[in-house]
PDB file of N, CA and C in Angstrom:
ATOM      1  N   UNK A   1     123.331 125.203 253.560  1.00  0.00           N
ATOM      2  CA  UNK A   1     124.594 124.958 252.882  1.00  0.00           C
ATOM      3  C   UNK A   1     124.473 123.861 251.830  1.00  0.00           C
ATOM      4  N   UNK A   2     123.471 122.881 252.535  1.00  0.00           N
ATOM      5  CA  UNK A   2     123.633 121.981 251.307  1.00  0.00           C
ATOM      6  C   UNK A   2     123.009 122.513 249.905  1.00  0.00           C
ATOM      7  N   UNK A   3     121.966 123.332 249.885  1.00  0.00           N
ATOM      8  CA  UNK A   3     121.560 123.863 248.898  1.00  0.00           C
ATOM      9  C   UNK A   3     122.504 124.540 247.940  1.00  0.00           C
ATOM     10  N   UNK A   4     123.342 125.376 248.633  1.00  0.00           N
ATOM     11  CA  UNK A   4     124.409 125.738 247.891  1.00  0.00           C
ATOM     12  C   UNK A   4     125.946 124.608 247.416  1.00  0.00           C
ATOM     13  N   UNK A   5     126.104 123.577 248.341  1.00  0.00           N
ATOM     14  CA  UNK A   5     126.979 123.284 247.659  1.00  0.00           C
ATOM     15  C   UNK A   5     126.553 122.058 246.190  1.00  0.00           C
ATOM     16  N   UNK A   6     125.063 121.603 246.464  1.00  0.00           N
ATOM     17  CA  UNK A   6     124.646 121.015 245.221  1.00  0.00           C
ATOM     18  C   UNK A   6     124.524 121.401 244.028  1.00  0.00           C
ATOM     19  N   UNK A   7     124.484 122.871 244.159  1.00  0.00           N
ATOM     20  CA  UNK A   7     124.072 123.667 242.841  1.00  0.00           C
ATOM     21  C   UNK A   7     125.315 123.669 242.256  1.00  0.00           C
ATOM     22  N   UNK A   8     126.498 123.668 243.243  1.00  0.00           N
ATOM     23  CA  UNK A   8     127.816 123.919 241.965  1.00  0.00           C
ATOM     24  C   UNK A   8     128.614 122.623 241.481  1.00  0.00           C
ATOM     25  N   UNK A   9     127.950 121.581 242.680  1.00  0.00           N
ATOM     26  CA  UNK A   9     128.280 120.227 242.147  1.00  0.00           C
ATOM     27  C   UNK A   9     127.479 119.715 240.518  1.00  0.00           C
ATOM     28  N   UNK A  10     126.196 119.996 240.886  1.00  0.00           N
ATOM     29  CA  UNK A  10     125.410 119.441 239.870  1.00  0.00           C
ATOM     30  C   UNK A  10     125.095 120.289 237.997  1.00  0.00           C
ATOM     31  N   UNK A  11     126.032 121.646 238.981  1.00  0.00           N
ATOM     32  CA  UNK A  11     126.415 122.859 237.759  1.00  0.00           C
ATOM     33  C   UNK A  11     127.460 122.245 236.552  1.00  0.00           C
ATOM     34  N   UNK A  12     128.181 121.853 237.647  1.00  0.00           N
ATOM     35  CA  UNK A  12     129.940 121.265 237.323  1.00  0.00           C
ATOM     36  C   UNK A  12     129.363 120.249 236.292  1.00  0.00           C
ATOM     37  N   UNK A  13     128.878 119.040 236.924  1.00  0.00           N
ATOM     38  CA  UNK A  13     128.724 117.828 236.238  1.00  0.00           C
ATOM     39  C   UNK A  13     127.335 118.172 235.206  1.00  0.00           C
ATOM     40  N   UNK A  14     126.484 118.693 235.049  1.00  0.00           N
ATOM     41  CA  UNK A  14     125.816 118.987 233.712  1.00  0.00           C
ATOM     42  C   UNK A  14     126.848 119.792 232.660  1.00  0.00           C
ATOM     43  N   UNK A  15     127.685 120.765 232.967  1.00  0.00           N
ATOM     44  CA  UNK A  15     128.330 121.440 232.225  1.00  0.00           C
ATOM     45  C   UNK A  15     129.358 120.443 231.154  1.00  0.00           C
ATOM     46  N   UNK A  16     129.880 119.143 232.045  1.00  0.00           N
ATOM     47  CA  UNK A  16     130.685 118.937 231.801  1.00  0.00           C
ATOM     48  C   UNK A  16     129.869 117.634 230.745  1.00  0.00           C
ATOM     49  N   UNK A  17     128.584 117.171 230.921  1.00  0.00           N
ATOM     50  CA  UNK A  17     128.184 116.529 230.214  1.00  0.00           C
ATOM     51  C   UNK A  17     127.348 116.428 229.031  1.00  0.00           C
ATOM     52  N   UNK A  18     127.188 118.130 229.505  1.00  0.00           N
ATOM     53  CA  UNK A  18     126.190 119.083 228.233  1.00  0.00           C
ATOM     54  C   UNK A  18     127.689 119.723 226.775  1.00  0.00           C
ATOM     55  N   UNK A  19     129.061 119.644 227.680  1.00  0.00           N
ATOM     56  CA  UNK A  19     129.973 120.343 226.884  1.00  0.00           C
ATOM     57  C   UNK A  19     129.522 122.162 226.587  1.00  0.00           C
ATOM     58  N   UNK A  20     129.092 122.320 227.719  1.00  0.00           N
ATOM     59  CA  UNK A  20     128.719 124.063 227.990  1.00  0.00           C
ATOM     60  C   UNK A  20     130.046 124.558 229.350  1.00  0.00           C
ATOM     61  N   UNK A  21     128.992 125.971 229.161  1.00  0.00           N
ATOM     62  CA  UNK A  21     129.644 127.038 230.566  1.00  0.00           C
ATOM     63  C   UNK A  21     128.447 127.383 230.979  1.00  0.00           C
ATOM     64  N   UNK A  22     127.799 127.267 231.071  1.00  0.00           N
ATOM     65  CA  UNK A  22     126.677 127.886 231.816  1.00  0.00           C
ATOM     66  C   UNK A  22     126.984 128.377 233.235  1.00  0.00           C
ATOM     67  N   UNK A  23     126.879 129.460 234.176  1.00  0.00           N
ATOM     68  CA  UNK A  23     127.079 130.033 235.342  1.00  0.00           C
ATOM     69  C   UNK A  23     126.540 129.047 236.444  1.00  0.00           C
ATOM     70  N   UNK A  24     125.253 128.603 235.815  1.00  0.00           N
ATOM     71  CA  UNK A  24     124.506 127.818 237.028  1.00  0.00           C
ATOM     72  C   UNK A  24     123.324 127.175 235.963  1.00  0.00           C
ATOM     73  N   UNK A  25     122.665 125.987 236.444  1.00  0.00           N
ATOM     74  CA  UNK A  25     121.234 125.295 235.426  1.00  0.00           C
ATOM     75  C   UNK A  25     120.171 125.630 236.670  1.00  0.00           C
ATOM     76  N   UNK A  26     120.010 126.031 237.683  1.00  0.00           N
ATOM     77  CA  UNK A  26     118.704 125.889 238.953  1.00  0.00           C
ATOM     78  C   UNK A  26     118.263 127.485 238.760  1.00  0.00           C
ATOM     79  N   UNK A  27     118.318 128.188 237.988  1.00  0.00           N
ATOM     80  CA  UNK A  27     117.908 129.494 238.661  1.00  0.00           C
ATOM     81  C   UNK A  27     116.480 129.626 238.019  1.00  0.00           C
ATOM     82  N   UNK A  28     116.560 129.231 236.446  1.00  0.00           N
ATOM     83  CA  UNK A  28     115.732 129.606 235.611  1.00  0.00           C
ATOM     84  C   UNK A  28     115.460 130.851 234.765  1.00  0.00           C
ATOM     85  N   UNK A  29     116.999 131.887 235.112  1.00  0.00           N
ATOM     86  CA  UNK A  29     116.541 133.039 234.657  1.00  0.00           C
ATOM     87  C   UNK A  29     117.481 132.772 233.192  1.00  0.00           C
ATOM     88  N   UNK A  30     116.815 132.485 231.913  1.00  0.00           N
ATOM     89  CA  UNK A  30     117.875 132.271 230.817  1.00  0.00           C
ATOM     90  C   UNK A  30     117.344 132.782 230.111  1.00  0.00           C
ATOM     91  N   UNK A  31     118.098 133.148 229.019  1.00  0.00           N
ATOM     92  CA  UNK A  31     117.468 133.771 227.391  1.00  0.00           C
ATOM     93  C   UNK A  31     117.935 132.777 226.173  1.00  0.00           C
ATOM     94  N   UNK A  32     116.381 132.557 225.461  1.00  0.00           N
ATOM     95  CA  UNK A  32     116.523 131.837 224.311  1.00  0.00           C
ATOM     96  C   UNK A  32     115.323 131.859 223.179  1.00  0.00           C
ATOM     97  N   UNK A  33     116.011 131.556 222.074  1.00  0.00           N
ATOM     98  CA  UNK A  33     114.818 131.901 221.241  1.00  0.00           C
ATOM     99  C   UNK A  33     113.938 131.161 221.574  1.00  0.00           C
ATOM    100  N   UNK A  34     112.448 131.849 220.686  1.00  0.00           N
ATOM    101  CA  UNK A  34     111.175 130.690 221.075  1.00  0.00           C
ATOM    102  C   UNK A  34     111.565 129.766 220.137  1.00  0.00           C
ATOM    103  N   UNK A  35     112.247 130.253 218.386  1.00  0.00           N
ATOM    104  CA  UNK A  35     112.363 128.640 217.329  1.00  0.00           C
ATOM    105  C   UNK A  35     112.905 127.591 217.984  1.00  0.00           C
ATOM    106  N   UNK A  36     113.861 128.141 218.908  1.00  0.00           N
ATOM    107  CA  UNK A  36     114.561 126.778 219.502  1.00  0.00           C
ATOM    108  C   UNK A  36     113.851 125.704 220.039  1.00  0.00           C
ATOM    109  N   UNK A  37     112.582 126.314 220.749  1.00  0.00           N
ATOM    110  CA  UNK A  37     111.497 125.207 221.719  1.00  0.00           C
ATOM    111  C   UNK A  37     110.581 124.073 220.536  1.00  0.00           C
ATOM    112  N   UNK A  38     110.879 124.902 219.121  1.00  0.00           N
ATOM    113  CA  UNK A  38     109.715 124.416 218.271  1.00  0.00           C
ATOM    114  C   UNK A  38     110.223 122.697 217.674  1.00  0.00           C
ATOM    115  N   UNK A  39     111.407 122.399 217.559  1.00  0.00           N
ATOM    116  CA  UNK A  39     111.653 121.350 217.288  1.00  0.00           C
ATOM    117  C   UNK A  39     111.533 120.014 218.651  1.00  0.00           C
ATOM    118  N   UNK A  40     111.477 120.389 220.037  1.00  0.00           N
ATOM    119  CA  UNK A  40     111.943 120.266 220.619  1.00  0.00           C
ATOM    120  C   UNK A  40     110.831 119.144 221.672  1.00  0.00           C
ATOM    121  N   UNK A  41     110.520 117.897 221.423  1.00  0.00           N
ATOM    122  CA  UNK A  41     109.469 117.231 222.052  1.00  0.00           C
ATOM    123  C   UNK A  41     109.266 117.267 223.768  1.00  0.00           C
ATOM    124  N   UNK A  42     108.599 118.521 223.649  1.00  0.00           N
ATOM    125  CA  UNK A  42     108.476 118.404 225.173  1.00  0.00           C
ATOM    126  C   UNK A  42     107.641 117.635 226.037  1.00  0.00           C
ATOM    127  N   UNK A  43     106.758 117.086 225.492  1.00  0.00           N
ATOM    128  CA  UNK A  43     105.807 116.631 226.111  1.00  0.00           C
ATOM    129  C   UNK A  43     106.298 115.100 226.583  1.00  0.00           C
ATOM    130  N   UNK A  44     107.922 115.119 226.387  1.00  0.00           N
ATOM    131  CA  UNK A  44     108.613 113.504 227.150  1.00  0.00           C
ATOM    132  C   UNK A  44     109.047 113.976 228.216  1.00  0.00           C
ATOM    133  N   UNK A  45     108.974 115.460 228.409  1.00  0.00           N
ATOM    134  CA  UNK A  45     109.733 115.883 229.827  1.00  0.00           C
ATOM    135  C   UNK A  45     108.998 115.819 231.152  1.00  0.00           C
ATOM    136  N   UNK A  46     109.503 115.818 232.086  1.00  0.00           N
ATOM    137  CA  UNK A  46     108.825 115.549 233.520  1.00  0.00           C
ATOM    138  C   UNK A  46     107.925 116.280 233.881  1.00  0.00           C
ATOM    139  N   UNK A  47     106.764 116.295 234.710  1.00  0.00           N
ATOM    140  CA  UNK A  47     106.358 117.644 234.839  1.00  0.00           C
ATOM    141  C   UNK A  47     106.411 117.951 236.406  1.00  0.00           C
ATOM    142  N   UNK A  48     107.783 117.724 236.925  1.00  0.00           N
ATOM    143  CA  UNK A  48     108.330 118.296 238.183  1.00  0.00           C
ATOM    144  C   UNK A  48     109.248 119.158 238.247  1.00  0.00           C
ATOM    145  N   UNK A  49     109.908 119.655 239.182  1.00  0.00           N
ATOM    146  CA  UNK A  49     110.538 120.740 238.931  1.00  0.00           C
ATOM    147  C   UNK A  49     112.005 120.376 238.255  1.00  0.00           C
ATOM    148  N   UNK A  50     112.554 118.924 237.537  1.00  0.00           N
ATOM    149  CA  UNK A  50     113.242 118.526 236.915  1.00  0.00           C
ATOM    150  C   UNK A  50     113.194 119.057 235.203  1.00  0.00           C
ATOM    151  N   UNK A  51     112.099 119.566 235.194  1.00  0.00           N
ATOM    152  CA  UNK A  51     111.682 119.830 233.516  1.00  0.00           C
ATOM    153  C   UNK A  51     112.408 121.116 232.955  1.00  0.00           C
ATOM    154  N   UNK A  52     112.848 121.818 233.949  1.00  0.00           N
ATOM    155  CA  UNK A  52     113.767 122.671 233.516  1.00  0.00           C
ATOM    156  C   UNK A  52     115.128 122.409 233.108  1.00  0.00           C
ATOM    157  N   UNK A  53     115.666 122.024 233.748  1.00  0.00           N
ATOM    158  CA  UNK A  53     116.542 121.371 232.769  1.00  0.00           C
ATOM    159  C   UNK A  53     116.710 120.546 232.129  1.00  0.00           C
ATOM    160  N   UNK A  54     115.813 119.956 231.445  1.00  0.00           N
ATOM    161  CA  UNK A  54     115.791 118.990 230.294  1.00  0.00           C
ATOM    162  C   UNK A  54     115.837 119.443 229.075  1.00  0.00           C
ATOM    163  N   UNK A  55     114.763 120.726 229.284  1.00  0.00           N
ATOM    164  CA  UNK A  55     114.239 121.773 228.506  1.00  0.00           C
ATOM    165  C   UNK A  55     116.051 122.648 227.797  1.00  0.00           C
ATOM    166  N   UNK A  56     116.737 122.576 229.524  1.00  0.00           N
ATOM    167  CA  UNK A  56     117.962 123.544 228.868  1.00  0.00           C
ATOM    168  C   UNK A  56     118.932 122.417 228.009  1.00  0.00           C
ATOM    169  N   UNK A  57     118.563 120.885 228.714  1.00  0.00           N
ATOM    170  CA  UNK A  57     119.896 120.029 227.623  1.00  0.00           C
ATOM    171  C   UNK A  57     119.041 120.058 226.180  1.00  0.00           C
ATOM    172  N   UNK A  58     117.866 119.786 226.169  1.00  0.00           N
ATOM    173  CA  UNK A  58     117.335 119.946 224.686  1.00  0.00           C
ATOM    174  C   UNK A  58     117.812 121.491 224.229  1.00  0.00           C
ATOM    175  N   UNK A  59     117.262 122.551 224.319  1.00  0.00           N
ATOM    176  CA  UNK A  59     118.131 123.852 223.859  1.00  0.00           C
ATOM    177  C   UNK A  59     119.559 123.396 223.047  1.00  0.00           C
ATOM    178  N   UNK A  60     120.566 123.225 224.214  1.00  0.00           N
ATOM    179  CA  UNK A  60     121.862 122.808 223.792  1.00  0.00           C
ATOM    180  C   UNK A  60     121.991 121.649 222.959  1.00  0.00           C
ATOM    181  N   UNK A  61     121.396 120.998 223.349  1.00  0.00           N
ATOM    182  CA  UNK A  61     121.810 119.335 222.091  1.00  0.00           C
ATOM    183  C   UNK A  61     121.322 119.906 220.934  1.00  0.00           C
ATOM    184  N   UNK A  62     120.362 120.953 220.381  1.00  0.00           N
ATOM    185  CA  UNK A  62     119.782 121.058 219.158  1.00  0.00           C
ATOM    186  C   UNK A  62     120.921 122.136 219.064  1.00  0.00           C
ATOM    187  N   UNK A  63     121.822 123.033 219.526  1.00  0.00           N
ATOM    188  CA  UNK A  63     123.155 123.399 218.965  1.00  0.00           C
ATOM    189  C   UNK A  63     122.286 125.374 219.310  1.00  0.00           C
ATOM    190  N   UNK A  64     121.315 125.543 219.811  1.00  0.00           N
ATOM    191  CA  UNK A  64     121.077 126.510 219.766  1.00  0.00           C
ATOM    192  C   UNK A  64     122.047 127.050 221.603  1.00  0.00           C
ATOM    193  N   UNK A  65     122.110 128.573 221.447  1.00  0.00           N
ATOM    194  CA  UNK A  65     122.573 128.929 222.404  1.00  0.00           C
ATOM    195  C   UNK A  65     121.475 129.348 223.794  1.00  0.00           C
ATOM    196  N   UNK A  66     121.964 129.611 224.602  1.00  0.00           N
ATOM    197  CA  UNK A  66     121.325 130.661 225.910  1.00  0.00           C
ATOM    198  C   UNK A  66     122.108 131.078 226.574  1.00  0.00           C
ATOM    199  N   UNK A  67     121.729 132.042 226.670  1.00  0.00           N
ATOM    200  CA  UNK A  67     122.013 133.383 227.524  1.00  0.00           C
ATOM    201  C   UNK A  67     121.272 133.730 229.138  1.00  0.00           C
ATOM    202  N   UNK A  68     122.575 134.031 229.681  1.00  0.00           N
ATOM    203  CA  UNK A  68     122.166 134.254 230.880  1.00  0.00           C
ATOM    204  C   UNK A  68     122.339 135.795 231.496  1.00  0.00           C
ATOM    205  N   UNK A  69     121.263 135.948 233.114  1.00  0.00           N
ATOM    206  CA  UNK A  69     121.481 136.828 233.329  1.00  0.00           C
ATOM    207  C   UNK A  69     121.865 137.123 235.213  1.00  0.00           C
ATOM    208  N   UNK A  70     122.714 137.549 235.521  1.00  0.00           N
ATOM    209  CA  UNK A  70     122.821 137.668 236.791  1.00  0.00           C
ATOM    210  C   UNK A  70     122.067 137.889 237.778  1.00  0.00           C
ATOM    211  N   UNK A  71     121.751 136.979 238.933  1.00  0.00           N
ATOM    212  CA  UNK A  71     120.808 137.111 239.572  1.00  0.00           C
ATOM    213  C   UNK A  71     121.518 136.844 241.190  1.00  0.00           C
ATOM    214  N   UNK A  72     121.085 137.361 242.325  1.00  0.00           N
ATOM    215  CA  UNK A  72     121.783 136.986 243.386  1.00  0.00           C
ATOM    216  C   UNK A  72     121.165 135.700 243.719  1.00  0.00           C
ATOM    217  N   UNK A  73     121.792 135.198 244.430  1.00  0.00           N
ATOM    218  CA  UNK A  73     121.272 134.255 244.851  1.00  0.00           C
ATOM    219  C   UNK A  73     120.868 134.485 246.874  1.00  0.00           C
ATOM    220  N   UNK A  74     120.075 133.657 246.916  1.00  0.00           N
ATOM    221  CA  UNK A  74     119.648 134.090 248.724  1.00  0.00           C
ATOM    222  C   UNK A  74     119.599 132.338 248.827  1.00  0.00           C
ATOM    223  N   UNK A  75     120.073 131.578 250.126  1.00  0.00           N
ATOM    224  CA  UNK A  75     119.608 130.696 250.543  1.00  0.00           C
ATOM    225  C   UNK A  75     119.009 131.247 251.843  1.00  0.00           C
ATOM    226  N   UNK A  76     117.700 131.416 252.126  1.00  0.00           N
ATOM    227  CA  UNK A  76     117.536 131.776 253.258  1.00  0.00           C
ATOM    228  C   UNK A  76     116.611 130.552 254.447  1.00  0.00           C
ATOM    229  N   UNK A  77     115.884 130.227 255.594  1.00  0.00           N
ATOM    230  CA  UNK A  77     115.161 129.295 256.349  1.00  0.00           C
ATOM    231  C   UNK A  77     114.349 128.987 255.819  1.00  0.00           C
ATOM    232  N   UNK A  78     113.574 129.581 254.772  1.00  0.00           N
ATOM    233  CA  UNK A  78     112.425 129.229 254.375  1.00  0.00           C
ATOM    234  C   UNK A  78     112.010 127.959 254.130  1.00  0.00           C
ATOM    235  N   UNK A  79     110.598 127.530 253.917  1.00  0.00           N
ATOM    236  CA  UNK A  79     110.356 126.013 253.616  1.00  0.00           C
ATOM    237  C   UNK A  79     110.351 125.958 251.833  1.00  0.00           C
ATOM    238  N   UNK A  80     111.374 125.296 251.988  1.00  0.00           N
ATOM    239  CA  UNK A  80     111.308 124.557 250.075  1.00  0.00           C
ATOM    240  C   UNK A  80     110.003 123.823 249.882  1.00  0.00           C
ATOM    241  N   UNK A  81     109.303 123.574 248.696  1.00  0.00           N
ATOM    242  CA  UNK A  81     108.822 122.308 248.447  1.00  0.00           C
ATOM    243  C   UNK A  81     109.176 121.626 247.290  1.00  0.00           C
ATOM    244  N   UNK A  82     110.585 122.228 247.273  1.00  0.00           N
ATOM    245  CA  UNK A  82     111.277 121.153 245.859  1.00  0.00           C
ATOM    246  C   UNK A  82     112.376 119.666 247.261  1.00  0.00           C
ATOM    247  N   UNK A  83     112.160 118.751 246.351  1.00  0.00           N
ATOM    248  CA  UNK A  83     112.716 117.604 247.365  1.00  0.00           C
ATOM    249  C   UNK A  83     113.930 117.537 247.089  1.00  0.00           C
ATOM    250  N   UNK A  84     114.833 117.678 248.492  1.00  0.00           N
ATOM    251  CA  UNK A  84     116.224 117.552 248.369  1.00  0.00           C
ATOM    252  C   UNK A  84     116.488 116.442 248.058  1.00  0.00           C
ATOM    253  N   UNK A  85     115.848 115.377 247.937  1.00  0.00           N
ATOM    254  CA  UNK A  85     116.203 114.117 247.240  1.00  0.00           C
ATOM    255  C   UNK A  85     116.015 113.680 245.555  1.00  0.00           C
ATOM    256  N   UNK A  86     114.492 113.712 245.705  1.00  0.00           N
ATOM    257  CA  UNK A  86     114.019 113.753 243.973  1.00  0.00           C
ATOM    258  C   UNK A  86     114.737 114.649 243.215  1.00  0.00           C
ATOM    259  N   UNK A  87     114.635 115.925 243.353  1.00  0.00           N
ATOM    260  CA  UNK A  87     114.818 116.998 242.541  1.00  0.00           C
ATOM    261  C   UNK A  87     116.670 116.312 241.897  1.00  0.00           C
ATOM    262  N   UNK A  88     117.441 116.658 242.493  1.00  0.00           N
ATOM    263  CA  UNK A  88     118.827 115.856 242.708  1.00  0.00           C
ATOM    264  C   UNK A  88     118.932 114.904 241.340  1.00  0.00           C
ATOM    265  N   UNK A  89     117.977 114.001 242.004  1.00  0.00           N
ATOM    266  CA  UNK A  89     117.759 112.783 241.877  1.00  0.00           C
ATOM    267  C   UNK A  89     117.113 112.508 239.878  1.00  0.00           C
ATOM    268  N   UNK A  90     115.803 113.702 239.858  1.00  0.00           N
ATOM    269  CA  UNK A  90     115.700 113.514 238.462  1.00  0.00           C
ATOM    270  C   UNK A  90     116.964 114.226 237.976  1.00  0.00           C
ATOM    271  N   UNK A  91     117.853 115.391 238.003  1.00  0.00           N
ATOM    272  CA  UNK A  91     118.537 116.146 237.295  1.00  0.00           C
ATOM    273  C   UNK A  91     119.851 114.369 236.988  1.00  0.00           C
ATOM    274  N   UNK A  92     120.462 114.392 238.232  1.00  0.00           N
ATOM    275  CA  UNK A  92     121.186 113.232 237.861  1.00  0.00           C
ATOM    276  C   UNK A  92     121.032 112.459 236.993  1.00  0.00           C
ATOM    277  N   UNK A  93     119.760 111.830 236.930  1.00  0.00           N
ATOM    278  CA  UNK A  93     118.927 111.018 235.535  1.00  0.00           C
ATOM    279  C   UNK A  93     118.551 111.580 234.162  1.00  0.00           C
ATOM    280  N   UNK A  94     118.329 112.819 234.019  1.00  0.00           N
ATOM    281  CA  UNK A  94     118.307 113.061 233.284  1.00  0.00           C
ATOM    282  C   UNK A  94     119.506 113.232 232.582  1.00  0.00           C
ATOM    283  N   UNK A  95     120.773 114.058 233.615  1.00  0.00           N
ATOM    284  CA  UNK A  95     122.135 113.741 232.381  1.00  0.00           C
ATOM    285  C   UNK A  95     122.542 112.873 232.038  1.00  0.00           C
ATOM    286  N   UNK A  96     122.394 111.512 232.999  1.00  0.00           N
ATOM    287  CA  UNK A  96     122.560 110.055 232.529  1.00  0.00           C
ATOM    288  C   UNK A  96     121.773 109.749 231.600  1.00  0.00           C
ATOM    289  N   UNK A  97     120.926 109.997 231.439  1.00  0.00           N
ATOM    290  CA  UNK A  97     119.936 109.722 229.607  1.00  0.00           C
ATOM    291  C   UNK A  97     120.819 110.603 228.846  1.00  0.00           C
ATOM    292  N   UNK A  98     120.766 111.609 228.809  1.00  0.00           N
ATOM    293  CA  UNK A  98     121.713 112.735 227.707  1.00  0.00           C
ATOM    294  C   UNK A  98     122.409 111.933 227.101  1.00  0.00           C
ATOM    295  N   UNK A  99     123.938 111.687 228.681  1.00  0.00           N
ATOM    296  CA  UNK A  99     125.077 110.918 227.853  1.00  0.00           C
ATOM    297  C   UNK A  99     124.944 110.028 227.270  1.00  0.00           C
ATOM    298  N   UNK A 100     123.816 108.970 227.639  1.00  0.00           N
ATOM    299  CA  UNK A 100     123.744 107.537 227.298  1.00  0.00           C
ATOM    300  C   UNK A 100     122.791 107.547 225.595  1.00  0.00           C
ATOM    301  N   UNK A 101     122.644 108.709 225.433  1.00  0.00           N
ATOM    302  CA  UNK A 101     122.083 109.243 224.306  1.00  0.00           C
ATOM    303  C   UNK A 101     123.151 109.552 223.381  1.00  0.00           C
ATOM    304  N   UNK A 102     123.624 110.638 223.621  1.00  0.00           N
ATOM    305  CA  UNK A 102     124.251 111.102 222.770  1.00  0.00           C
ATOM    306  C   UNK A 102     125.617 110.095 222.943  1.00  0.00           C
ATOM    307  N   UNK A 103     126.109 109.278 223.644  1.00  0.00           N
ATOM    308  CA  UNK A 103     126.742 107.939 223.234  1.00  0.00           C
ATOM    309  C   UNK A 103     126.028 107.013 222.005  1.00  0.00           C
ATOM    310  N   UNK A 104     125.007 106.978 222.203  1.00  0.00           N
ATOM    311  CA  UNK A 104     124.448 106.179 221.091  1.00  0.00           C
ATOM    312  C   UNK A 104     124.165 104.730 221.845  1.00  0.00           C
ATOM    313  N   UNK A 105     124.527 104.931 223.558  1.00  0.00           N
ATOM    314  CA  UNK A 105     124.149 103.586 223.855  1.00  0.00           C
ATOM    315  C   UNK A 105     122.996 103.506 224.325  1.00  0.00           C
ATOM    316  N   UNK A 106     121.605 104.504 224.429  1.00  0.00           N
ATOM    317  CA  UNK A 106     119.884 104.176 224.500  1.00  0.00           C
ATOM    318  C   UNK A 106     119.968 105.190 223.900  1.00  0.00           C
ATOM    319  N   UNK A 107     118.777 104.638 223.200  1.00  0.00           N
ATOM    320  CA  UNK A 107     117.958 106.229 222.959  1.00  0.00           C
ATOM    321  C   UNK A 107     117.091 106.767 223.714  1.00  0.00           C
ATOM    322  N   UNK A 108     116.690 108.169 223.725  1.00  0.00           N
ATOM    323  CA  UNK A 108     116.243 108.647 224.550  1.00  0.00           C
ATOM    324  C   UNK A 108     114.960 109.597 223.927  1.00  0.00           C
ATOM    325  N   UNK A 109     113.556 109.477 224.345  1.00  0.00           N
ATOM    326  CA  UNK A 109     112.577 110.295 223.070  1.00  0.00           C
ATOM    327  C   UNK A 109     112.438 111.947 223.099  1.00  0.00           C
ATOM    328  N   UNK A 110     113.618 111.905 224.385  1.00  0.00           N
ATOM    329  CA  UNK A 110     113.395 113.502 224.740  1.00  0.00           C
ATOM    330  C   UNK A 110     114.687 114.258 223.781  1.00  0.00           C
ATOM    331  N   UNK A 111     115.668 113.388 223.503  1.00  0.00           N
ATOM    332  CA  UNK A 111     116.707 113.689 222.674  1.00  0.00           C
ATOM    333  C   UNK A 111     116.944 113.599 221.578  1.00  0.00           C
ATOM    334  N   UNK A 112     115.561 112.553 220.932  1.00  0.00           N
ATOM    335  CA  UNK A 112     115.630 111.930 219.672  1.00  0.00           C
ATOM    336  C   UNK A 112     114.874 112.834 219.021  1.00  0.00           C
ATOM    337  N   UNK A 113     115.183 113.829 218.489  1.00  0.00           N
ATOM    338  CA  UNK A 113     115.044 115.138 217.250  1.00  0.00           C
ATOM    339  C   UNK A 113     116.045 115.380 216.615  1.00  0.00           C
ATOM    340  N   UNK A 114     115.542 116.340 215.173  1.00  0.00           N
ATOM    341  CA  UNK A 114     116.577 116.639 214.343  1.00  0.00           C
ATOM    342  C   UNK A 114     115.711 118.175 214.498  1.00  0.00           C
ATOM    343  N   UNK A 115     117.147 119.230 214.021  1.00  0.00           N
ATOM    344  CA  UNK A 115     116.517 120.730 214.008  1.00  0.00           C
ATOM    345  C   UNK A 115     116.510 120.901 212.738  1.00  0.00           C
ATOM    346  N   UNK A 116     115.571 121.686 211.660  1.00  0.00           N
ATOM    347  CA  UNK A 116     115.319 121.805 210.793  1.00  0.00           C
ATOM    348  C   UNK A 116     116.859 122.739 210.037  1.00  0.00           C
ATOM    349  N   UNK A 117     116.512 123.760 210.393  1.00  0.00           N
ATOM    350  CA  UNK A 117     117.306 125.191 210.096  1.00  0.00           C
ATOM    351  C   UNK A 117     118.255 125.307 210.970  1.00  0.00           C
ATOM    352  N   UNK A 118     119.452 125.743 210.402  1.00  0.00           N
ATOM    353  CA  UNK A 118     120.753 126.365 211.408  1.00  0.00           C
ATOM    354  C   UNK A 118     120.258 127.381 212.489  1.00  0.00           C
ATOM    355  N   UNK A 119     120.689 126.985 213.919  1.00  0.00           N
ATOM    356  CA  UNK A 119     120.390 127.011 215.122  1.00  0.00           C
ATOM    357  C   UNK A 119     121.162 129.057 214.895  1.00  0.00           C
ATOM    358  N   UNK A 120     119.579 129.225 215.432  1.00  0.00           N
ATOM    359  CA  UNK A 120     120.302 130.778 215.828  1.00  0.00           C
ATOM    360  C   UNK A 120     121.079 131.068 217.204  1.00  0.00           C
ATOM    361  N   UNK A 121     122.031 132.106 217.582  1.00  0.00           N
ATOM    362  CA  UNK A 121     121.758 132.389 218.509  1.00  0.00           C
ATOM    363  C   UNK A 121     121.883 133.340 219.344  1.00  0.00           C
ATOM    364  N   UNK A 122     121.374 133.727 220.957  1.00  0.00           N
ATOM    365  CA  UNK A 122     120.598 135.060 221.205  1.00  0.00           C
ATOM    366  C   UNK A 122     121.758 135.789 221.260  1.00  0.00           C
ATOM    367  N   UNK A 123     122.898 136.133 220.812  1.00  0.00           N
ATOM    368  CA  UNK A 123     124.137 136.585 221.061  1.00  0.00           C
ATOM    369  C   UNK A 123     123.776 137.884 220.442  1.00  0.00           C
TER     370      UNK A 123
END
């Protein structure tokens, strides 16, 4: 249960700090162009299972879209090896850099780009 009720907590509060709708940020199943990745300094992102969504607030902060696609979801006994603490724990931090970014009160090197060309998108 807790798995499920974090995903719509932590859905809620990225949505609301990204200024999106996104269905859900944990699944990974999204559609987006590849130009979008090209401006996009990845190599400041984590390389835990937090890097996915950093990847999706960069997407969005550069104004490009994504697209999603329906997927069920299963919580079933199995053993995770994503940490119910860390994992949480970087996503939380990372939207706290976003905002504190796009406030203008730190900068942040994962946010600090400009996109060349008007942002397509997969619509």
């Amino acid at each position: 249960r807790y798995k499920y009720y974090a995903n719509i907590v932590l859905t809620w509060l990225q949505n609301q700090i990204m200024r999106s709708n996104l269905s859900e940020y944990h699944s990974g199943y999204r559609f987006y162009r590849v130009e979008a990745l090209k401006p996009i300094p990845y190599h400041a992102n984590s390389d835990y299972f937090d890097f996915d969504m950093e990847i999706i607030f960069q997407i969005l902060h550069a104004g490009y879209a994504i697209g999603e696609s329906y997927i069920p979801t299963h919580y079933g006994e199995e053993v995770s090896h994503v940490s119910p603490i860390r994992t949480p724990l970087g996503i939380l931090a990372n939207a706290s850099a976003y905002w504190l970014h796009r406030s203008g009160l730190r900068k942040d090197p994962r946010y600090d780009f400009e996109v060349e060309q008007t942002p397509a998108s997969v619509a």
